[in-house]
Protein backbone atom coordinates (compact mmCIF):
# COMPACT_ATOMS: atom_id res chain seq x y z
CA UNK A 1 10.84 33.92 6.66
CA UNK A 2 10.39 37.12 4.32
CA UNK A 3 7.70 39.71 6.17
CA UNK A 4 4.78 39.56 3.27
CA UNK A 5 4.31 42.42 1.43
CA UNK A 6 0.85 43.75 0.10
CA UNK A 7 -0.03 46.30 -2.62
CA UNK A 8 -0.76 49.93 -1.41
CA UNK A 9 -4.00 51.32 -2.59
CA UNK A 10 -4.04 52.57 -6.08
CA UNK A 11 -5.38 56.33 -4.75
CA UNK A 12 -2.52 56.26 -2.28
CA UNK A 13 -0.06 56.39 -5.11
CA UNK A 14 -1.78 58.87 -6.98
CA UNK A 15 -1.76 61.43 -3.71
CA UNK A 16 1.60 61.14 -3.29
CA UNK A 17 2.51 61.61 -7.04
CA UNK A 18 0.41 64.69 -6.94
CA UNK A 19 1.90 65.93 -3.96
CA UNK A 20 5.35 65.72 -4.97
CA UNK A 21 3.88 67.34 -8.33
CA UNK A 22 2.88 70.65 -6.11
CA UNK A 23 6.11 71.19 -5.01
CA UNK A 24 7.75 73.58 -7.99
CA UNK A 25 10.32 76.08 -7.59
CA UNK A 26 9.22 79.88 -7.71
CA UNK A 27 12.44 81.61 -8.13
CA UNK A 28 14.66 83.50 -5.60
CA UNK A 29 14.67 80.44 -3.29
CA UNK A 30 11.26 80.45 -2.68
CA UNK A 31 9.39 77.58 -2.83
CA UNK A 32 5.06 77.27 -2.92
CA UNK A 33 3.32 73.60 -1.91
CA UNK A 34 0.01 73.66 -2.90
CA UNK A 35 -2.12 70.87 -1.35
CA UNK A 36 -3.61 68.58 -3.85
CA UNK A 37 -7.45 67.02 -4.44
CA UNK A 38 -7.49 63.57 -4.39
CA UNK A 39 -9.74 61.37 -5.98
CA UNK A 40 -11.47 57.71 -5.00
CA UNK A 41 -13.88 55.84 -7.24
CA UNK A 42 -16.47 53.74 -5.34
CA UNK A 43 -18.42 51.87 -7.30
CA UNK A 44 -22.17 49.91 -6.16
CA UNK A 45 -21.79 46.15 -5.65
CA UNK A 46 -23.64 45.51 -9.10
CA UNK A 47 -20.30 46.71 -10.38
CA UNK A 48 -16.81 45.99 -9.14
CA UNK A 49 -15.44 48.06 -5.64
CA UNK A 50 -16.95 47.04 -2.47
CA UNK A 51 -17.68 43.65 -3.56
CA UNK A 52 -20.09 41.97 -1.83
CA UNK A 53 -19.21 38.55 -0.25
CA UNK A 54 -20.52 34.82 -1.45
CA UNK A 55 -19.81 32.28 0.46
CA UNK A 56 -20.38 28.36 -2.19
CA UNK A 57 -20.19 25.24 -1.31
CA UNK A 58 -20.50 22.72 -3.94
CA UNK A 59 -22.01 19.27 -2.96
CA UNK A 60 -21.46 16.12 -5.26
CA UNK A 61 -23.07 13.27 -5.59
CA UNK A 62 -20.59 10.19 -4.35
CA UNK A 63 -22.84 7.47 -5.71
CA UNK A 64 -20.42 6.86 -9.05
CA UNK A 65 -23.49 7.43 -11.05
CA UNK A 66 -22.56 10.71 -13.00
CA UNK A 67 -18.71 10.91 -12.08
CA UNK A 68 -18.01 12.38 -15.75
CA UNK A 69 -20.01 15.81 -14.19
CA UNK A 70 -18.01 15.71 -11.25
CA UNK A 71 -14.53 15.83 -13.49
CA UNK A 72 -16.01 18.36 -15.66
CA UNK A 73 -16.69 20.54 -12.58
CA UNK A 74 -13.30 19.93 -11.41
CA UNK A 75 -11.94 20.92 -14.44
CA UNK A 76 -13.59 24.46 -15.16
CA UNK A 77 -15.08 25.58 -11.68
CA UNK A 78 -11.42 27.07 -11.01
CA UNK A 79 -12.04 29.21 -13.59
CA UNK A 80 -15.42 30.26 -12.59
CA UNK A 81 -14.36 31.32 -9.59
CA UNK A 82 -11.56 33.61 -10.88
CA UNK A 83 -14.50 34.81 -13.31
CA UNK A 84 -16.32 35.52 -9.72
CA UNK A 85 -13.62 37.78 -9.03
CA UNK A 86 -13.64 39.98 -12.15
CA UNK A 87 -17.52 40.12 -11.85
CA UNK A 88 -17.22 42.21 -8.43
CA UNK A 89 -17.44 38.80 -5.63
CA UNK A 90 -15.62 38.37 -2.86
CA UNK A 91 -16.10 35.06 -2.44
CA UNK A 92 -15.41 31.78 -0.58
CA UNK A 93 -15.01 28.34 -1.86
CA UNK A 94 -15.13 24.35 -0.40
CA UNK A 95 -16.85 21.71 -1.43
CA UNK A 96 -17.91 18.06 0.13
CA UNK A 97 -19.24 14.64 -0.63
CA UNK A 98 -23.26 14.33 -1.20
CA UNK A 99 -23.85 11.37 1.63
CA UNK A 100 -20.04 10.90 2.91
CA UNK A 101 -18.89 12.77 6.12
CA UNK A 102 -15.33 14.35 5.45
CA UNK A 103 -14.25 17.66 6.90
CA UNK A 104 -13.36 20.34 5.13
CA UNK A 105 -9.73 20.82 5.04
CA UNK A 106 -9.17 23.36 2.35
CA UNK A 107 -10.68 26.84 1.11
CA UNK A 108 -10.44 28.65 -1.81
CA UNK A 109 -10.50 32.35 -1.27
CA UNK A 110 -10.68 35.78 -3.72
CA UNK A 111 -7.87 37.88 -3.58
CA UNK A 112 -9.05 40.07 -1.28
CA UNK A 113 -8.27 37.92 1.38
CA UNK A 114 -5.47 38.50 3.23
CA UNK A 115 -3.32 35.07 2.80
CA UNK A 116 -2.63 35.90 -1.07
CA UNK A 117 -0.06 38.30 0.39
CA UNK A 118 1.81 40.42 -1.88
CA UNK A 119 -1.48 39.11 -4.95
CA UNK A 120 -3.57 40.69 -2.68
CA UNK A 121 -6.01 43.47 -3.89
CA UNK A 122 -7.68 45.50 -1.55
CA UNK A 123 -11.77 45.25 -1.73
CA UNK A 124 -12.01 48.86 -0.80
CA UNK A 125 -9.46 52.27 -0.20
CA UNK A 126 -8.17 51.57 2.95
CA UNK A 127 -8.95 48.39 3.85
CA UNK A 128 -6.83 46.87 6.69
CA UNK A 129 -4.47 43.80 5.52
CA UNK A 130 -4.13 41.35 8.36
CA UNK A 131 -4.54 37.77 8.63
CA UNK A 132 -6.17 38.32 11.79
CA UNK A 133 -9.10 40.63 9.44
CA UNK A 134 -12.57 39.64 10.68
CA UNK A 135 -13.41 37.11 7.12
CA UNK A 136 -10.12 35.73 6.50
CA UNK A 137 -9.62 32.07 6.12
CA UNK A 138 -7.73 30.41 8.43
CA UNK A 139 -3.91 29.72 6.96
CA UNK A 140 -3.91 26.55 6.84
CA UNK A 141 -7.32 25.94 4.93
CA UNK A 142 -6.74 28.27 2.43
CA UNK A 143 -5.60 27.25 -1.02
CA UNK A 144 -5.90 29.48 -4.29
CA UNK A 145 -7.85 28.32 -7.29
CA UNK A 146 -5.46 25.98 -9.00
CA UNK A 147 -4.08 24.58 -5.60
CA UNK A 148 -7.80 22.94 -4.77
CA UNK A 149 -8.17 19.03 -4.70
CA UNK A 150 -10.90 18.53 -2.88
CA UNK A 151 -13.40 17.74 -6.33
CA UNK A 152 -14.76 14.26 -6.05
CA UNK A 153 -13.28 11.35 -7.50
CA UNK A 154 -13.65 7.85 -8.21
CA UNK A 155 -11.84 7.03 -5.00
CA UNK A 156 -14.99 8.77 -3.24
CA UNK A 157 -18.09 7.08 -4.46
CA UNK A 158 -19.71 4.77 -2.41
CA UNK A 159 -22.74 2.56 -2.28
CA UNK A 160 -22.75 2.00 1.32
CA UNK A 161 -26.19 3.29 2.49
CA UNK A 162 -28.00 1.15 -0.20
CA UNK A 163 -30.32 4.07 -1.74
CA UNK A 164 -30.52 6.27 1.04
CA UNK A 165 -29.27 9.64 0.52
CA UNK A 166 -29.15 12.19 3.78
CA UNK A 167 -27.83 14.90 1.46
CA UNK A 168 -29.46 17.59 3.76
CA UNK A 169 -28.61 16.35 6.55
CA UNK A 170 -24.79 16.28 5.82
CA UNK A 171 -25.51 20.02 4.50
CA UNK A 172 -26.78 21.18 7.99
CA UNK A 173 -23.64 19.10 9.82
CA UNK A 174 -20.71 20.19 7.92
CA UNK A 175 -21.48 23.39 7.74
CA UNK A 176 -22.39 23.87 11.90
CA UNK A 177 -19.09 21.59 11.83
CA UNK A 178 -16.13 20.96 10.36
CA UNK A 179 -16.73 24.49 7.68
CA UNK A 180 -17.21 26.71 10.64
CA UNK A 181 -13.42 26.50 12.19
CA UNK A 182 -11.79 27.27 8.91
CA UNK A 183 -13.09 30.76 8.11
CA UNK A 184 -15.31 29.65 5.09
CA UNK A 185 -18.20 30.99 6.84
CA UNK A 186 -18.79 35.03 7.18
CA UNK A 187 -22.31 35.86 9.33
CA UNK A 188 -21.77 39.37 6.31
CA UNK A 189 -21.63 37.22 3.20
CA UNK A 190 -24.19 35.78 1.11
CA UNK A 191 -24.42 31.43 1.47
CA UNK A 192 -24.80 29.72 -1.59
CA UNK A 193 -25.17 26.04 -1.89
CA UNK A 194 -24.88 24.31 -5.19
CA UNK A 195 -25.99 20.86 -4.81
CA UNK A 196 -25.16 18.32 -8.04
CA UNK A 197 -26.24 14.59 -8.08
CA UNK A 198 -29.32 12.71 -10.46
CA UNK A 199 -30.77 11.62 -6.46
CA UNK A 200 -33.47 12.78 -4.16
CA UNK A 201 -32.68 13.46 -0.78
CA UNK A 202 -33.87 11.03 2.37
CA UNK A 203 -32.71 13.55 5.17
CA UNK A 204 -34.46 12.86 8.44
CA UNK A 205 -36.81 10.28 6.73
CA UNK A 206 -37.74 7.05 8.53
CA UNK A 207 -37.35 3.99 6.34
CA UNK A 208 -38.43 0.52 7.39
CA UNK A 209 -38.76 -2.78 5.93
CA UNK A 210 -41.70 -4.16 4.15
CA UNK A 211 -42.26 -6.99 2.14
CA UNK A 212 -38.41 -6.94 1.15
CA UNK A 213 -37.96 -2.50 0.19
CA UNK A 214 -37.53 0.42 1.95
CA UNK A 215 -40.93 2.20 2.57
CA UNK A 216 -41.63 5.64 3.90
CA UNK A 217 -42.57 5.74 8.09
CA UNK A 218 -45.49 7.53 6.78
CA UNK A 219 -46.13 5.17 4.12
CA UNK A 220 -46.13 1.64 6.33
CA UNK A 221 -49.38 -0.75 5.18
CA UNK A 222 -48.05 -2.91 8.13
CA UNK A 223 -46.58 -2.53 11.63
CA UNK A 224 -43.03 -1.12 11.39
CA UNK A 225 -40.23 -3.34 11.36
CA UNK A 226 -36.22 -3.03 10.77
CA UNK A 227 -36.53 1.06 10.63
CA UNK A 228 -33.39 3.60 9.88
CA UNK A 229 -33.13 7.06 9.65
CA UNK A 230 -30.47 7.95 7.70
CA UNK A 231 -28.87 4.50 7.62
CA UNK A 232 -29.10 4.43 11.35
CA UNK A 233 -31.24 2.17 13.09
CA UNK A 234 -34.63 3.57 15.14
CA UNK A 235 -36.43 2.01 17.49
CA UNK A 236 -39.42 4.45 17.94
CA UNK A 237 -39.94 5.94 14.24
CA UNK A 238 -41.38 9.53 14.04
CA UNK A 239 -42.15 11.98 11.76
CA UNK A 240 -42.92 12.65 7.88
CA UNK A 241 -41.12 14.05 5.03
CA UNK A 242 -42.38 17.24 5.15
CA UNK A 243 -41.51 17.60 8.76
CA UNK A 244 -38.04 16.46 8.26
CA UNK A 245 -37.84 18.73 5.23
CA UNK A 246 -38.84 21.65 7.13
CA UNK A 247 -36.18 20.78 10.09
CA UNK A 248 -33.64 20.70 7.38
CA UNK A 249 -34.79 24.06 5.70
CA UNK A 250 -34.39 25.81 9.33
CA UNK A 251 -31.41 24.61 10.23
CA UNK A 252 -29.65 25.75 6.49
CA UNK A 253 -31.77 29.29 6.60
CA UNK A 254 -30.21 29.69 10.48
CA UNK A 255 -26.54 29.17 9.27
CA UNK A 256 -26.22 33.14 8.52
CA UNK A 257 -27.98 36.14 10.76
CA UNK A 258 -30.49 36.44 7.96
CA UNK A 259 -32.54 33.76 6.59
CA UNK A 260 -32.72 36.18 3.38
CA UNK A 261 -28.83 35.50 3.08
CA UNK A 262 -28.95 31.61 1.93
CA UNK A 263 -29.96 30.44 -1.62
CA UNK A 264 -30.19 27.05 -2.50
CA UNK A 265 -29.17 25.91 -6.31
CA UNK A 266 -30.10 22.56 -7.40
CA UNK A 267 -28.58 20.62 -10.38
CA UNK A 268 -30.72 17.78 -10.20
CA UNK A 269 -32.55 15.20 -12.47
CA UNK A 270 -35.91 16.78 -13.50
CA UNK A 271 -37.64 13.28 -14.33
CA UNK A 272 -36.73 9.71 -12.68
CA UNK A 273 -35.17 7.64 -15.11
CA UNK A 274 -32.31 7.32 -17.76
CA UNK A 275 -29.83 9.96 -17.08
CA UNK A 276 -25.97 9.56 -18.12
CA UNK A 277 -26.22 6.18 -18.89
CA UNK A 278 -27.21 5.51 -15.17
CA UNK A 279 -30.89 5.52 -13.15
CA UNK A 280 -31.85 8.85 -11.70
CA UNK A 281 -34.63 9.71 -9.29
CA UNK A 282 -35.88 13.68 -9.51
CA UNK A 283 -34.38 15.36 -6.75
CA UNK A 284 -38.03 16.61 -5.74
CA UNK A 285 -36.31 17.88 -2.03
CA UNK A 286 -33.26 19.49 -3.88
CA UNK A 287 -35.81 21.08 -6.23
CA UNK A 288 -38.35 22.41 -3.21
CA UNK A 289 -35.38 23.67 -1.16
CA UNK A 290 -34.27 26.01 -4.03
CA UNK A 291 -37.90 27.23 -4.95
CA UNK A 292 -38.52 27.92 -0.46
CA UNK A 293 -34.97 29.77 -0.61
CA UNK A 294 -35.18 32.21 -3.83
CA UNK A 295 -31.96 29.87 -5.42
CA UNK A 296 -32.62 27.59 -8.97
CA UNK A 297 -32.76 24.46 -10.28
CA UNK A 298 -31.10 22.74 -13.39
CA UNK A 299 -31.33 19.50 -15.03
CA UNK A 300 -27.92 18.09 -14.61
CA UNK A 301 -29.34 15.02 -17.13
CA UNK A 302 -29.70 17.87 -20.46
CA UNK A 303 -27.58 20.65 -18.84
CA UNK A 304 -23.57 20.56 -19.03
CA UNK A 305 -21.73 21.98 -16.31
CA UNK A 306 -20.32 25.00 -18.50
CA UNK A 307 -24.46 25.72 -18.75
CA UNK A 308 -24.94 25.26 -15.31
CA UNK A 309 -22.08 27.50 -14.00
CA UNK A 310 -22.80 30.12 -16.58
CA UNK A 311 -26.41 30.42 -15.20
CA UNK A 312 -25.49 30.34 -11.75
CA UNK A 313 -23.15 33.08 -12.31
CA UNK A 314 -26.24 35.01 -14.31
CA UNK A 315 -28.35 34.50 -10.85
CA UNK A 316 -25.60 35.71 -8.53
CA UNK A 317 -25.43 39.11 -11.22
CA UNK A 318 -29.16 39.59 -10.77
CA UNK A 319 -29.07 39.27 -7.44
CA UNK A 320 -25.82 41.50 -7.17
CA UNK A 321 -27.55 44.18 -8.44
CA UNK A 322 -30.18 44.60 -5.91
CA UNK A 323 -27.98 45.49 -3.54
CA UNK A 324 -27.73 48.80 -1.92
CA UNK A 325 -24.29 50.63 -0.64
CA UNK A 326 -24.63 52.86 2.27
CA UNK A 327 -21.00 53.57 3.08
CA UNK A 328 -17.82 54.98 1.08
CA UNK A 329 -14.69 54.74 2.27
CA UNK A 330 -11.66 56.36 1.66
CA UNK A 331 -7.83 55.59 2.97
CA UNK A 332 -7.26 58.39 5.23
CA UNK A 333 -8.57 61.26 7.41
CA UNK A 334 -10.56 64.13 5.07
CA UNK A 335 -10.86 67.93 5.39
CA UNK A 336 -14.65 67.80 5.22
CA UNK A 337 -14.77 71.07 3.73
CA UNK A 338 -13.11 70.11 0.87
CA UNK A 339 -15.02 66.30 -0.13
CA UNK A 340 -16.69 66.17 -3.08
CA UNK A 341 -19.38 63.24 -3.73
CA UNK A 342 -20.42 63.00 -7.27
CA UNK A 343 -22.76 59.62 -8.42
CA UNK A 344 -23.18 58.70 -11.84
CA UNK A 345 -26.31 57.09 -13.06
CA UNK A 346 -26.59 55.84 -16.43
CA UNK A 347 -23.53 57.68 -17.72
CA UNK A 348 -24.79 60.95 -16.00
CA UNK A 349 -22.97 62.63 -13.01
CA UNK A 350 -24.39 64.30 -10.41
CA UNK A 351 -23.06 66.09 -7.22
CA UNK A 352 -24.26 64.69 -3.90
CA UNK A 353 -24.68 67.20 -1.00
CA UNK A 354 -24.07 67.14 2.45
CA UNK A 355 -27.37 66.53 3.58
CA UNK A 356 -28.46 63.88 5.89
CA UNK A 357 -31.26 63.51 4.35
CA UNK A 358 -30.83 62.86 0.49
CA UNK A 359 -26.89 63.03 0.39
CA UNK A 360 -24.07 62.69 2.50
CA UNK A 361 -22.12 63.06 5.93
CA UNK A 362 -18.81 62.18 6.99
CA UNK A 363 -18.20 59.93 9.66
CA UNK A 364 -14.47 59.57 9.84
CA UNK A 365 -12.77 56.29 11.04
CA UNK A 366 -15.12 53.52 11.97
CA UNK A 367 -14.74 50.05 12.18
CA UNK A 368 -17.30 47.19 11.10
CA UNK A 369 -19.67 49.33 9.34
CA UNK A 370 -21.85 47.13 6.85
CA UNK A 371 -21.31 48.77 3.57
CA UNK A 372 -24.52 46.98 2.10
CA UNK A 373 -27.53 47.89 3.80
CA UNK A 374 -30.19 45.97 1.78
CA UNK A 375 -31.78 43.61 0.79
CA UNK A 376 -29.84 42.53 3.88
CA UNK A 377 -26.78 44.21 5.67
CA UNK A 378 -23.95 42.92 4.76
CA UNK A 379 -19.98 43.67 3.90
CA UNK A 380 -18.41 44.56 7.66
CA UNK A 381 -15.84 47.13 6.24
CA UNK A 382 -13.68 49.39 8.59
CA UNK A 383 -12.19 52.69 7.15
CA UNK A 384 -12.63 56.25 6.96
CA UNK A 385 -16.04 56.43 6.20
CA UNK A 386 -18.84 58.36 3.94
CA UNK A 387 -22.39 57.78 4.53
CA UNK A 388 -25.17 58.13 1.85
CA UNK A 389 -28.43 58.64 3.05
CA UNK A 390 -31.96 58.54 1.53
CA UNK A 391 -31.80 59.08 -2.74
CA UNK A 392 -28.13 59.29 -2.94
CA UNK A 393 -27.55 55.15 -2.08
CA UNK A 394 -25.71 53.55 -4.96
CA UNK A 395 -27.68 50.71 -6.36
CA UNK A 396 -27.27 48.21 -9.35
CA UNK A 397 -24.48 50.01 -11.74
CA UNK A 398 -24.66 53.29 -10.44
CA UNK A 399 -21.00 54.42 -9.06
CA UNK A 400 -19.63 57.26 -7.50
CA UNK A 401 -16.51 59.32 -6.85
CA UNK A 402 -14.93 61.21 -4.06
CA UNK A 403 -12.40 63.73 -4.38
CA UNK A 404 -10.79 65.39 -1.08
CA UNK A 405 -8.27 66.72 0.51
CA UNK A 406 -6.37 65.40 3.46
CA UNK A 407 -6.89 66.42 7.18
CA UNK A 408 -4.42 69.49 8.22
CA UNK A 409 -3.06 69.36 5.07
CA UNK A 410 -2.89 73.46 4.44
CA UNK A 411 -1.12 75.18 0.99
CA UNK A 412 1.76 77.26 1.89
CA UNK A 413 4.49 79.24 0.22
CA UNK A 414 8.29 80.75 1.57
């Protein structure tokens, strides 16, 4: 087997190109080597470096009712997540059946995880490449864009819980099971769940028999006979939709430290009725656990998926851009006399000073800082590491560069 190789940071090359540049011959055998400035760009996560990390699952409806969505998403949301990429996300990828329990077996990754070896980029100067990196997907889950195959097919769908539909419910238990063991999950990354079916969820609700239908628990005229809970039979029923609902939200807003750090995105029918040629019911739970988590809904019955991808892609920007970076890093020990922070804002640079409270101070090498700081922390980065306190945080589009010269590095002439 061939070691893997890996690219070396961009600002790596450039010092030693401009240190072999300071070497020049002064005559009479002398020689003068004159220590060079370096130079790192860090830019805020509403840009491109330090990109913050999104973890998306997509969930698809395996009823057979709207399997022309399902090939359409299989066909271009390769390509949105390369377009993730390029739009500053480092970002995770799986998907499962809506009501079916299968494991997740493969996960598409960015390119700043370790197992593209010698594709991969580094997220920020100096960041480690190991497979064993805190956030790295477990070898043999990961799979690059083109490689996936786990989109729904016809071979899928299934009718087998006659109108039921614990969507949430297999939510919650694929991703406290079979997701956690393969590195999809990062406790420092964002959780996004995009859920696409013309349905409304069941999760947790108490069905039982009356006069020939499926009624609500809740809803019972008569005493309660033949009851299931999602497809499984109960003896004792309990409980309402909004209580189940409200298990269901806790349980999804627990997966991450931060509650803050899962949005919900619902591509739903708006109405009950026609919808692609098939009956839909309005995904009323979908719709309510996207409005109680900050995420959005779509009509996937007047909405294509090139529409629904583009505006999920919008929401991730606008919610990019309220992040805050605390930390710089740079890919080796600094003079600290000699750094130089400058942050541009709107086109207009500005030196930062070192000042704990409105600029900056160096820390040196730390491990599993969280470069983002707010709206939650986020981004576990180890490096060599500048911290920006009080006015001089990079938000939105605002970037900034540091220029310095390396530890015991000294100019000297003979």
């Amino acid at each position: 087997m061939k070691p893997r190789k890996h690219k070396r940071p961009w600002n790596l090359l450039l010092a030693t190109a401009l240190s072999a540049s300071a070497l020049s011959a002064t005559g009479c055998g002398k020689t003068a080597f004159v220590v060079a400035s370096i130079e790192a760009q860090q830019q805020a996560p509403g840009v491109f470096t330090v990109p913050p990390k999104v973890d998306l699952l997509l969930v698809q409806d395996d009823s057979g009712s709207i399997m022309e969505i399902h090939q359409a998403m299989a066909r271009q949301m390769p390509e949105f997540l390369r377009s993730l990429q390029g739009k500053g996300w480092d970002y995770h990828f799986t998907s499962i059946p809506l009501t079916a329990q299968r494991d997740v077996t493969q996960v598409v990754a960015s390119q700043h995880d370790a197992n593209w070896g010698s594709e991969w980029t580094p997220p920020y100067p100096g960041a480690p490449f190991s497979l064993s990196t805190p956030g790295t997907i477990v070898p043999q889950f990961f799979v690059k864009p083109g490689q996936y195959t786990g989109f729904l097919s016809y071979a899928d769908t299934n009718s087998r819980l006659n109108g039921l539909e614990p969507g949430l419910a297999n939510i919650t238990r694929t991703l406290y099971g079979s997701a956690s063991g393969t590195g999809f999950l990062r406790d420092d990354a964002l959780l996004v769940v995009l859920v696409v079916g013309n349905g409304n969820d069941t999760s947790g609700v108490t069905k039982c028999l009356q006069n020939g239908y499926r009624v609500d628990y809740e809803n019972l005229s008569v005493a309660p006979t033949d009851c299931q809970k999602d497809g499984v039979p109960v003896s004792n029923p309990t409980g309402t939709r909004a209580s189940s609902f409200a298990e269901y939200k806790a349980q999804l807003q627990a997966v991450k430290p931060a509650a803050s750090q899962t949005k919900f995105y619902a591509a739903v029918a708006a109405n009950t009725g026609s919808c692609l040629g098939s009956t839909a019911w309005q995904g009323l739970r979908y719709q309510q656990m996207a409005r109680d988590t900050g995420g959005q809904s779509y009509d996937i019955c007047t909405k294509s998926v090139s529409s629904v991808l583009s505006s999920l892609s919008e929401s991730l920007t606008a919610q990019k851009l309220l992040l805050r970076t605390r930390y710089l890093f740079i890919d080796r020990e600094a003079d600290v006399s000699t750094i130089v922070v400058t942050k541009v804002v709107n086109g207009v640079a500005q030196t930062i000073p070192q000042d704990t409270a409105n600029g900056w101070s160096y820390l040196g090498y730390r491990e599993n800082l969280f470069a983002i700081d707010y709206p939650v922390e986020m981004n576990l980065a180890t490096g060599y590491a500048i911290e920006l306190h009080g006015s001089a945080k990079l938000t939105g589009t605002e970037t900034a560069t540091v220029s310095f010269k390396h530890k015991g590095w000294q100019n000297s002439a003979q």
